[in-house]
Structures are given as C-alpha cells and as structure tokens.
C-alpha atoms as a PDB file:
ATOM      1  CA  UNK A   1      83.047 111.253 134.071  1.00  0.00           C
ATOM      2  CA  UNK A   2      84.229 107.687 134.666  1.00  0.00           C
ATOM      3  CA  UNK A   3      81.840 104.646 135.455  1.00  0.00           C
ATOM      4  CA  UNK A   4      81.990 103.460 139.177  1.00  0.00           C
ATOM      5  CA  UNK A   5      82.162  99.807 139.618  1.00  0.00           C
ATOM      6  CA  UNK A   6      82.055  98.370 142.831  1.00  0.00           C
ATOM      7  CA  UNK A   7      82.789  95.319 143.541  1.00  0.00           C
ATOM      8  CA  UNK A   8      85.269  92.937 145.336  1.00  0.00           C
ATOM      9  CA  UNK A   9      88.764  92.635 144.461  1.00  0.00           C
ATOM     10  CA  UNK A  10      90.519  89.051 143.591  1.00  0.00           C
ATOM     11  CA  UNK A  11      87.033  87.516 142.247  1.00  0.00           C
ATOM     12  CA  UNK A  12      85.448  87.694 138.897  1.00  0.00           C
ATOM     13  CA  UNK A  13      81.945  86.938 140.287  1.00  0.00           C
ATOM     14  CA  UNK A  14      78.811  88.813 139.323  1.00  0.00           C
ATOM     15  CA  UNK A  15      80.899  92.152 138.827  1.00  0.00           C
ATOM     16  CA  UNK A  16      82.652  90.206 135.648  1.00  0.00           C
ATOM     17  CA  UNK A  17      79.248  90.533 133.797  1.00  0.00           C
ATOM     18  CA  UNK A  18      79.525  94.793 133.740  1.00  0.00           C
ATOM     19  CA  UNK A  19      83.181  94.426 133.176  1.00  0.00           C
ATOM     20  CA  UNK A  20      82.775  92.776 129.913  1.00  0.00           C
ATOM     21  CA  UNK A  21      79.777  95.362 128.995  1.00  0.00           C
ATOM     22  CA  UNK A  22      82.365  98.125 129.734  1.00  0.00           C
ATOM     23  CA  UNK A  23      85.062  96.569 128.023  1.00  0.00           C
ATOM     24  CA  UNK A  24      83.310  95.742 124.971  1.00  0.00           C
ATOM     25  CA  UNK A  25      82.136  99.679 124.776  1.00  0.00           C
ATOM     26  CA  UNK A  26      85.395 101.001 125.403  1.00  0.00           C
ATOM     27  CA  UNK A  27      84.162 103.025 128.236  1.00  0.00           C
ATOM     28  CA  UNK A  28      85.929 105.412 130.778  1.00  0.00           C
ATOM     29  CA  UNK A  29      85.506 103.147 134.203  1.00  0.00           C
ATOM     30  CA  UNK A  30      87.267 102.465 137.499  1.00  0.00           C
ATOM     31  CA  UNK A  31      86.924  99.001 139.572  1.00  0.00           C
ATOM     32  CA  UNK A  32      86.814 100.518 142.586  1.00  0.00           C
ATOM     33  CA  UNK A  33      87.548  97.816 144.977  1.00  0.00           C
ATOM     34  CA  UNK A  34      90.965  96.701 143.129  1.00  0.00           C
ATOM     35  CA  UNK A  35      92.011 100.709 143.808  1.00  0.00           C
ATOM     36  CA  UNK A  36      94.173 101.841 146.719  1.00  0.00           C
ATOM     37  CA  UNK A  37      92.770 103.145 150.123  1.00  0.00           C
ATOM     38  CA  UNK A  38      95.344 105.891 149.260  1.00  0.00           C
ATOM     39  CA  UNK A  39      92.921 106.983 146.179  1.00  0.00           C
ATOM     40  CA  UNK A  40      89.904 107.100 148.548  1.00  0.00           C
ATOM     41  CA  UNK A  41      89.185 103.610 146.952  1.00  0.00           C
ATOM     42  CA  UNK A  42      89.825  99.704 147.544  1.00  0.00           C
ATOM     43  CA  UNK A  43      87.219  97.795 150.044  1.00  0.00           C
ATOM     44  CA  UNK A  44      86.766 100.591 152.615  1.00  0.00           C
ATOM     45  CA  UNK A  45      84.864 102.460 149.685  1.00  0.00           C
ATOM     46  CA  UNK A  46      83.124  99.989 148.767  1.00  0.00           C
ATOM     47  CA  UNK A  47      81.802  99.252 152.047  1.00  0.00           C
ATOM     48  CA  UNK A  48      80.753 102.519 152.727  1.00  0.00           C
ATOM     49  CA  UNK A  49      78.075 102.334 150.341  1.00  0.00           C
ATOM     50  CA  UNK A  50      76.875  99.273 151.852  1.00  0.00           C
ATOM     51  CA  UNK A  51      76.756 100.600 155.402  1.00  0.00           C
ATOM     52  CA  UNK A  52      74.525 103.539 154.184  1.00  0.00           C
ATOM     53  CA  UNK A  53      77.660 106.031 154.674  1.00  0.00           C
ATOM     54  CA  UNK A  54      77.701 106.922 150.878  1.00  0.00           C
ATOM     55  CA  UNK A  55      74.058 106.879 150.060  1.00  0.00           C
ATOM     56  CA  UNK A  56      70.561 106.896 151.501  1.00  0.00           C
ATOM     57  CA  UNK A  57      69.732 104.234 149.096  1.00  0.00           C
ATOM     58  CA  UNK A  58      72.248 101.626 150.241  1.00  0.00           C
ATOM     59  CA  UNK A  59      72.742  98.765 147.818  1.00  0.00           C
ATOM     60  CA  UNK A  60      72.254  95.164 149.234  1.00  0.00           C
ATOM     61  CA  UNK A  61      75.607  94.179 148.059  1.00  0.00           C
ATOM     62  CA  UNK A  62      77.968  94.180 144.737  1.00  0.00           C
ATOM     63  CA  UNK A  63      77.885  94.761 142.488  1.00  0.00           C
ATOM     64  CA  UNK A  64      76.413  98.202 142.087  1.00  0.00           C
ATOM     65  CA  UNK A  65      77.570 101.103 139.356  1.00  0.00           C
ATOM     66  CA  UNK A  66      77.820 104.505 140.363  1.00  0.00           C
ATOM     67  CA  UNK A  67      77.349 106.855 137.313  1.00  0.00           C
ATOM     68  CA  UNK A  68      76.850 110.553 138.285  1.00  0.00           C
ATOM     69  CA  UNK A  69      74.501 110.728 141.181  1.00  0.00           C
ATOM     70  CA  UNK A  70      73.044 107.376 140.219  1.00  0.00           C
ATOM     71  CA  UNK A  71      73.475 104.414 142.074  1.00  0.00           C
ATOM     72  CA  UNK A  72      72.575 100.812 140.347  1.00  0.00           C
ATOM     73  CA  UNK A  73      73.060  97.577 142.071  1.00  0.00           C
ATOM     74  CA  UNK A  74      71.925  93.902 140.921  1.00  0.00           C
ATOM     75  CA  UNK A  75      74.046  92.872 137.821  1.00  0.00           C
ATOM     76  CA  UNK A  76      71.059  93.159 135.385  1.00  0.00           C
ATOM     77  CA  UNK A  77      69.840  96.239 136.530  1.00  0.00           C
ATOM     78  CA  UNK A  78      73.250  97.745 136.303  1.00  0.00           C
ATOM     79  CA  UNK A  79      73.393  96.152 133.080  1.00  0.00           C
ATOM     80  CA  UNK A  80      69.697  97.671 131.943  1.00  0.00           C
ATOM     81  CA  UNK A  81      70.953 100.751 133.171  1.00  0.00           C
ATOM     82  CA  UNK A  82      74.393 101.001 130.481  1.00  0.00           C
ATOM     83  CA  UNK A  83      72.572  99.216 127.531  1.00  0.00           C
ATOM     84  CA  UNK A  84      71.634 102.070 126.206  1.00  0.00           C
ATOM     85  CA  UNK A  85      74.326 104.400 126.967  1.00  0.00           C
ATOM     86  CA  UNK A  86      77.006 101.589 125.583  1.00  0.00           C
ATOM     87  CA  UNK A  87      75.349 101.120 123.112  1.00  0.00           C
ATOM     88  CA  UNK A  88      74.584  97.153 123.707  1.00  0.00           C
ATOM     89  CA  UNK A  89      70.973  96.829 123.505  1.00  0.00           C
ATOM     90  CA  UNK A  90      68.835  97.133 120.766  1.00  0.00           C
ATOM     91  CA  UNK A  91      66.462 100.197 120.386  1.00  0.00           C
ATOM     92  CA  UNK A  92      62.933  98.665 120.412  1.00  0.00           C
ATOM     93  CA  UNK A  93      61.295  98.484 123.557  1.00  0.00           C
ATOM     94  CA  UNK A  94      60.446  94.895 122.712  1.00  0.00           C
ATOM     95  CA  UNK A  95      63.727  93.584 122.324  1.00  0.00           C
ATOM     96  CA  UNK A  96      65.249  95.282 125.107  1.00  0.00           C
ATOM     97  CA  UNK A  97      62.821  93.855 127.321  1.00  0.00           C
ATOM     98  CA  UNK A  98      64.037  90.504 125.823  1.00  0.00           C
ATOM     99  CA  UNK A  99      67.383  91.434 126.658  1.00  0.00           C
ATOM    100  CA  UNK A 100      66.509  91.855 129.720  1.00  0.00           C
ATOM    101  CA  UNK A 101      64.669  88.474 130.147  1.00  0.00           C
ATOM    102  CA  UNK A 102      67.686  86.880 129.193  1.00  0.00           C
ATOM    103  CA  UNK A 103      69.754  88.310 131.216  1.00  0.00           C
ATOM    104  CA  UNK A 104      67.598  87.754 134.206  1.00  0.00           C
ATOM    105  CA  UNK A 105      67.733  83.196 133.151  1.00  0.00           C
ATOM    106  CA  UNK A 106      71.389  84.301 132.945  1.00  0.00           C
ATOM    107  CA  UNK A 107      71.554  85.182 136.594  1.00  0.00           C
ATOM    108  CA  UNK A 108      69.604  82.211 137.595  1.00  0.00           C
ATOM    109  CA  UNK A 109      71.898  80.155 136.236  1.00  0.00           C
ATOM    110  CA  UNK A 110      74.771  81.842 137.892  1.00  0.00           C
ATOM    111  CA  UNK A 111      73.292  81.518 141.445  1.00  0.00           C
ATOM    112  CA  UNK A 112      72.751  77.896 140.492  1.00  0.00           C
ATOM    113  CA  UNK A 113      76.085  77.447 139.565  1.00  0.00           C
ATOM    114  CA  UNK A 114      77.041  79.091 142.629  1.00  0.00           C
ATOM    115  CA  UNK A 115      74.377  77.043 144.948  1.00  0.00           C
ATOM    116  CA  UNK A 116      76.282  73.671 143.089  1.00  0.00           C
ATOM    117  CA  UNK A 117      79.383  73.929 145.383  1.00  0.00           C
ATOM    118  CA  UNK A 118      77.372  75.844 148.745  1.00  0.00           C
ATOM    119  CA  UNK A 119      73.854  74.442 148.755  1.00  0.00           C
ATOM    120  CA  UNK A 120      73.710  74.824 152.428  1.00  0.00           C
ATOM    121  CA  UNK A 121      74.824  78.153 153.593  1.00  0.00           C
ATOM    122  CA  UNK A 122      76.938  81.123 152.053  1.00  0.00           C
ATOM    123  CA  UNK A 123      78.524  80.981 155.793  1.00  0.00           C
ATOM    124  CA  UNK A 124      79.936  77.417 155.555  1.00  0.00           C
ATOM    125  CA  UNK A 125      82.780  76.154 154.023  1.00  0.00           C
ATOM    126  CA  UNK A 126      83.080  73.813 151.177  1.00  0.00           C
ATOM    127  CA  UNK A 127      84.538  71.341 153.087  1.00  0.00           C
ATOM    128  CA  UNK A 128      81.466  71.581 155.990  1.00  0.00           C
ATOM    129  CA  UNK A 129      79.189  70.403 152.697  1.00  0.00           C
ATOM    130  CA  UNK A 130      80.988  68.382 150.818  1.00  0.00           C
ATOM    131  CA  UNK A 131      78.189  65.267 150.728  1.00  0.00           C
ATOM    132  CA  UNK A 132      75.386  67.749 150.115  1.00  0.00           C
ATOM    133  CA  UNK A 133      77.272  69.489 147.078  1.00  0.00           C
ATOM    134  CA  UNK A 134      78.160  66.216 145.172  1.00  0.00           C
ATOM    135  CA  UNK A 135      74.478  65.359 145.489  1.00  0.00           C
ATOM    136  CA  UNK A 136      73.017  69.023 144.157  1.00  0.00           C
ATOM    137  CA  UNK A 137      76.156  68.963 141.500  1.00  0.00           C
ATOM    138  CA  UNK A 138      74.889  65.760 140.039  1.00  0.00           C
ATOM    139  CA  UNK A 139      71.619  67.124 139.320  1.00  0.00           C
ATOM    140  CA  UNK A 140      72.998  70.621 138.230  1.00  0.00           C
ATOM    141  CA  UNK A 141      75.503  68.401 135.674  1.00  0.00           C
ATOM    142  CA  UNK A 142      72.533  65.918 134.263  1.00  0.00           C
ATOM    143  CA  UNK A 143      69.671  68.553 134.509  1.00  0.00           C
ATOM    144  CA  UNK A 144      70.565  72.148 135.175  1.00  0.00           C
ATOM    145  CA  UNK A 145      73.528  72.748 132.483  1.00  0.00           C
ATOM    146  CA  UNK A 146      71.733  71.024 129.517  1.00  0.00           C
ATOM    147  CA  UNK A 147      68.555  73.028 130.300  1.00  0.00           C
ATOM    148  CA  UNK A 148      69.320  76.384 130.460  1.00  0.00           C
ATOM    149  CA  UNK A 149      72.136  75.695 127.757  1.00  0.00           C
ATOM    150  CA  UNK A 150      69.803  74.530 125.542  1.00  0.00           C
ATOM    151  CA  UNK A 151      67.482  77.487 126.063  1.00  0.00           C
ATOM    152  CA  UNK A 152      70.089  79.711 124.643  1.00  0.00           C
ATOM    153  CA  UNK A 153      70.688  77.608 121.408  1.00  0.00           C
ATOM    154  CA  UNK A 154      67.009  77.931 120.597  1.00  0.00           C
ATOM    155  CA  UNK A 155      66.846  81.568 121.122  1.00  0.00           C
ATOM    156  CA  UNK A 156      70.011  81.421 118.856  1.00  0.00           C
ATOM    157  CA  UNK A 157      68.025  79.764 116.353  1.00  0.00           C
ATOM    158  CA  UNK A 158      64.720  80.831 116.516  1.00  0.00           C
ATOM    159  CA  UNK A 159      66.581  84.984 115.795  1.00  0.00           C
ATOM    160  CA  UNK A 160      64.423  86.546 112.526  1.00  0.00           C
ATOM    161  CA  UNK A 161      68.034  88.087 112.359  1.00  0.00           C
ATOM    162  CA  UNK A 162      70.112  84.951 112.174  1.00  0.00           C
ATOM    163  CA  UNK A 163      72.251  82.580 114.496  1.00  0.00           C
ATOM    164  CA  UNK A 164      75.529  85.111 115.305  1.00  0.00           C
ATOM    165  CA  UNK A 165      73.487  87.035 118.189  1.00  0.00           C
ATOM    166  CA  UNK A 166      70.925  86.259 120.903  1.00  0.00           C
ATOM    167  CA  UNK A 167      68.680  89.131 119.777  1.00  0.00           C
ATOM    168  CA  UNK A 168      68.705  91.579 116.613  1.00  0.00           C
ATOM    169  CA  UNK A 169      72.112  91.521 114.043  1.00  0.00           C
ATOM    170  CA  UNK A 170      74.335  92.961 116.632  1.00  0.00           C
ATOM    171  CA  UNK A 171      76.048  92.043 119.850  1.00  0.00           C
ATOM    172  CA  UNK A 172      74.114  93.336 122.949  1.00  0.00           C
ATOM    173  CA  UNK A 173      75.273  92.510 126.920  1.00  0.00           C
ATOM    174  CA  UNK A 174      73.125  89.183 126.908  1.00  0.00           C
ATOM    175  CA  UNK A 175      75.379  87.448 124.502  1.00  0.00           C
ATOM    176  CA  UNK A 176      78.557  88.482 126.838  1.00  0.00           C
ATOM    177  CA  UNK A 177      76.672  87.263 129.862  1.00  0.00           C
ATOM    178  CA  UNK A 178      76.487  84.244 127.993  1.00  0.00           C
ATOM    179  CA  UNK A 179      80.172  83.901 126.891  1.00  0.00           C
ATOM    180  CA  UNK A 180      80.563  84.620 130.678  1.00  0.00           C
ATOM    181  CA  UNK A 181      78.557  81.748 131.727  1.00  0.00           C
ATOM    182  CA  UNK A 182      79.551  79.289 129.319  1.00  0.00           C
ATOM    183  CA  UNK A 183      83.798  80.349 130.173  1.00  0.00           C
ATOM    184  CA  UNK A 184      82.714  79.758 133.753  1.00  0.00           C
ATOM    185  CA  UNK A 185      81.076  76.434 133.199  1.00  0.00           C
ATOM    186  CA  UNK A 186      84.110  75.048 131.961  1.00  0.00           C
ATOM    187  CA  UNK A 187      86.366  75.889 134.445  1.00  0.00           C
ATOM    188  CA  UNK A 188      84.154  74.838 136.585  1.00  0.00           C
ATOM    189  CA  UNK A 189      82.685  71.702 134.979  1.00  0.00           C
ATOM    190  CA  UNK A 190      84.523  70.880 132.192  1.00  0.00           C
ATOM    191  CA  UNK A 191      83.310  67.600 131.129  1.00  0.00           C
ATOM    192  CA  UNK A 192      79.759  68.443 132.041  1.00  0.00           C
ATOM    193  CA  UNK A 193      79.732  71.481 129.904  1.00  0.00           C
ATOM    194  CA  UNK A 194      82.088  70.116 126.842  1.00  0.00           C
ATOM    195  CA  UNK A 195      79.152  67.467 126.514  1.00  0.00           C
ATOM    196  CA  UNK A 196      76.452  69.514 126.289  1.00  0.00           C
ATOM    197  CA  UNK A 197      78.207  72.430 123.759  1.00  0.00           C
ATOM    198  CA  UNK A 198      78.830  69.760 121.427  1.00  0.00           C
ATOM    199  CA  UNK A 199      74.711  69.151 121.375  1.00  0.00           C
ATOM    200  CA  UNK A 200      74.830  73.349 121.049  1.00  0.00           C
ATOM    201  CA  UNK A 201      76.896  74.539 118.884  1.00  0.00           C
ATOM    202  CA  UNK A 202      75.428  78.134 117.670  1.00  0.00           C
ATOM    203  CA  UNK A 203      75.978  78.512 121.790  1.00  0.00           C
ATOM    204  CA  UNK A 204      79.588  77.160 121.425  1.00  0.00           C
ATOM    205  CA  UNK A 205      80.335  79.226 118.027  1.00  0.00           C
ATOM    206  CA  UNK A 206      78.785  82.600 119.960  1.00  0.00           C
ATOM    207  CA  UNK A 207      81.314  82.087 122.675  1.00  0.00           C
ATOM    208  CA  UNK A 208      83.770  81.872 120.126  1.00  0.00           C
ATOM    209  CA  UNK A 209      82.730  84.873 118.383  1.00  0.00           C
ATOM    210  CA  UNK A 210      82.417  87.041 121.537  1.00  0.00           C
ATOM    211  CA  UNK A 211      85.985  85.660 123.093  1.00  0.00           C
ATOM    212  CA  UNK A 212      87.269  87.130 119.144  1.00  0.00           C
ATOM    213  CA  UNK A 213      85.494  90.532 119.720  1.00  0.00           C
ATOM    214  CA  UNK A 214      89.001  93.032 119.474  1.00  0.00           C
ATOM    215  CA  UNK A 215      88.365  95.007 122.756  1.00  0.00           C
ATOM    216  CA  UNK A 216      87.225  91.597 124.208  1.00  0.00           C
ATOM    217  CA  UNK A 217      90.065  89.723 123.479  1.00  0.00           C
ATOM    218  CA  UNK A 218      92.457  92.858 124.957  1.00  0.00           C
ATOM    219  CA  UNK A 219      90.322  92.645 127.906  1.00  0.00           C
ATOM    220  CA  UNK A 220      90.869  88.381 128.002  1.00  0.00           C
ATOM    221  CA  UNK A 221      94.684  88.682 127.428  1.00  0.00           C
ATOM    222  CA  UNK A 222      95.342  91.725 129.910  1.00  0.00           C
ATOM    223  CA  UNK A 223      95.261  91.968 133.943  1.00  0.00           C
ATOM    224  CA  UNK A 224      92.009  93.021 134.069  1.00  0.00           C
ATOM    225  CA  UNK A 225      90.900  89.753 133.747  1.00  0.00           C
ATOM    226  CA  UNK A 226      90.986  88.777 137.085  1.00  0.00           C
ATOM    227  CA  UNK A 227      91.597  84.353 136.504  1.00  0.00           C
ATOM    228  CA  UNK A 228      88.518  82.079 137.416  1.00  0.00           C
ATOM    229  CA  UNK A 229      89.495  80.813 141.175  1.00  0.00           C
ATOM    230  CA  UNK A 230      87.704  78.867 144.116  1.00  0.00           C
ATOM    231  CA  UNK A 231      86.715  82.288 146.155  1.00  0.00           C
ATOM    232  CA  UNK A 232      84.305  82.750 142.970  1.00  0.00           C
ATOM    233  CA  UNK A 233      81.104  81.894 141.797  1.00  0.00           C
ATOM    234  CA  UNK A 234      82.793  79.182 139.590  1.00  0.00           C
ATOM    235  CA  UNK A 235      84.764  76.795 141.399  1.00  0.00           C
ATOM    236  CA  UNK A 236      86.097  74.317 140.088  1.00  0.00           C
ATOM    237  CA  UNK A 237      86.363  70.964 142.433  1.00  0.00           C
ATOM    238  CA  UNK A 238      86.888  67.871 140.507  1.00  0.00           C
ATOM    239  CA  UNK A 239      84.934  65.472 142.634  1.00  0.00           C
ATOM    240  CA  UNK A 240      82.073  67.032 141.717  1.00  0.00           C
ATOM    241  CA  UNK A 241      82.532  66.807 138.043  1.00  0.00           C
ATOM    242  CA  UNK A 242      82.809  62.902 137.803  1.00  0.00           C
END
C-alpha cells in the first residue's frame, strides 16, 4: 500500500523534508495535494483531514503521512515514524534518538528561516513587514545561519564513524534534512550562506554528497521537485540579503 503525503501543492515547504526520505528509499507514495479532485485527491482531501472529516485525531496542519490506519503529522514525527521502515535511521536506540534530536534543531532552523521574512504574523503580507523583516534578517544572517550551521559541522566531525554522515557510516533522514536546509538557505540567502559553508565545509561536501545520491539526483532533475519560490518557507528577497 502506497504512503499518503499530505501536503500543499505548488510549495516545497516542510512536506519537502518526507519527500526526500521517500525518494531516497524508493518508496511506493502519493502527494496527495498535487492529485486531482477527480482521484478523490488534490486540496479538498487534504482538508478533510484537517476539519476532523477523515479522522478523529485531526492533524494541526501539513504535513501529515497517512500509512495504513496511521496518521502522522509534524515533519519529524512523520519522519521518526518511516526511519525505520525506509530504512534511514540507524538501529540503536541511542542513535536514533540522536537522529531525532537533529532533526528536531533542523526544524528550528526552518521556522527561523521562515520567521526571517514574516516575523510579525503568518496573516500579513511581506510587504505589511518589510522594516521588521530586514531588522530580524540581519540578525538571522550574522547570528542564526553561522550557529546552527556550525552545529552541524561539529556533529560532522565529532562522528566515531567519520565525516561523510551526521550519525553512524550511512545516510539516515537527518543528513537530507540538512541538504534541505542548506539548498534552501541559498536560494534564500545566498551570500549569507556561501560565507559561512566556506568556514564548513564537511557541511558543504555532505550537501554535495546527498545532492549525488542516484535516486536523489532523479528526484532533483525531475518534476517532483517542486522549484524553491516566495509562497515557501524560503524566500528569497534580496533586500534582505545585503
């Protein structure tokens, strides 16, 4: 039976991080909310599971996964969920819980990323915050980036395994989070992030690395790959990159 991803269509956002996970595996999945109403999918579906129509245990919003009678939402849950089954965690409870960790610093950077361009309200537009988001960009460009940048080079370094993965000798969903993040940077603050991969370069080398995985570079050079835009998480406005 297929994996159920729901999420919105025309936006890589948060969804992107359990489309990489399922792309890397190979697995059998649908993205719901690019389907057709026709199929019984597209945003009416998706919706229905937030309105409590679908499910008694109504997610808060997308992403969630439905596999079987199992419904997942929050990206690393979803992610905790398919480690396992895609085989992209390690084994030992220890270092799946570091995974996890990981992941979790992943998805703080993300909504920080996010809060760089909307740092007053999800409601508002850009343009209603404009003054506000150059100031809490500044401090995301000369603070935020290097830090939690930086924190993945020394897990990088500090691995008993070696420098290619973020945990163990073998590719888990934490280092394509982090090819996510870093892909995302850049489009959205190029010069900000080129400067600080050059002061991380196991970081800028795993990106690599991950971008050259086979089914991951498929998944990069297909349709699938839904191109980084300003309805996204990552938005890329150059005033706010000087």
């Amino acid at each position: 039976m297929a994996y159920e991803l729901y999420y919105w269509p025309g936006i890589q956002g948060r969804g992107e991080f359990v489309r990489l996970a399922l792309e890397q595996a190979g697995a059998d999945y649908v993205d719901v909310g690019r389907g057709s109403k026709a199929d019984g999918q597209g945003v009416p579906a998706l919706t229905a599971f937030l309105e409590g129509d679908a499910t008694t245990r109504a997610p808060f919003a997308p992403p969630f996964l439905k596999d079987g009678d199992v419904v997942v939402g929050q990206t690393a849950a979803i992610l905790m969920h398919l480690g396992p089954k895609l085989k992209l965690t390690p084994k030992a409870e220890a270092d799946r819980l570091w995974v996890h960790q990981i992941q979790l610093t992943i998805a703080d950077l993300t909504a920080e990323a996010h809060d760089s361009h909307h740092p007053v309200g999800l409601s508002l537009y850009y343009e209603d915050q404009k003054k506000e988001a150059a100031k809490r960009s500044k401090e995301f460009r000369k603070q935020r980036i290097p830090k939690f940048l930086k924190w993945l080079e020394t897990i990088l370094a500090a691995n008993p395994a070696g420098d290619q993965w973020l945990v163990g000798d073998k590719l888990t969903y934490a280092d394509l989070s982090a090819f996510q993040v870093v892909q995302g940077l850049l489009y959205a603050f190029p010069k900000a992030t080129k400067k600080t991969l050059k002061e991380t370069p196991k970081l800028a080398a795993l990106a690599v690395r991950v971008a050259e995985q086979p089914r991951i570079k498929a998944y990069l050079e297909s349709d699938r790959r839904l191109p980084f835009n300003e309805e996204g998480i990552f938005r890329r406005y150059a005033e706010l990159d000087s």
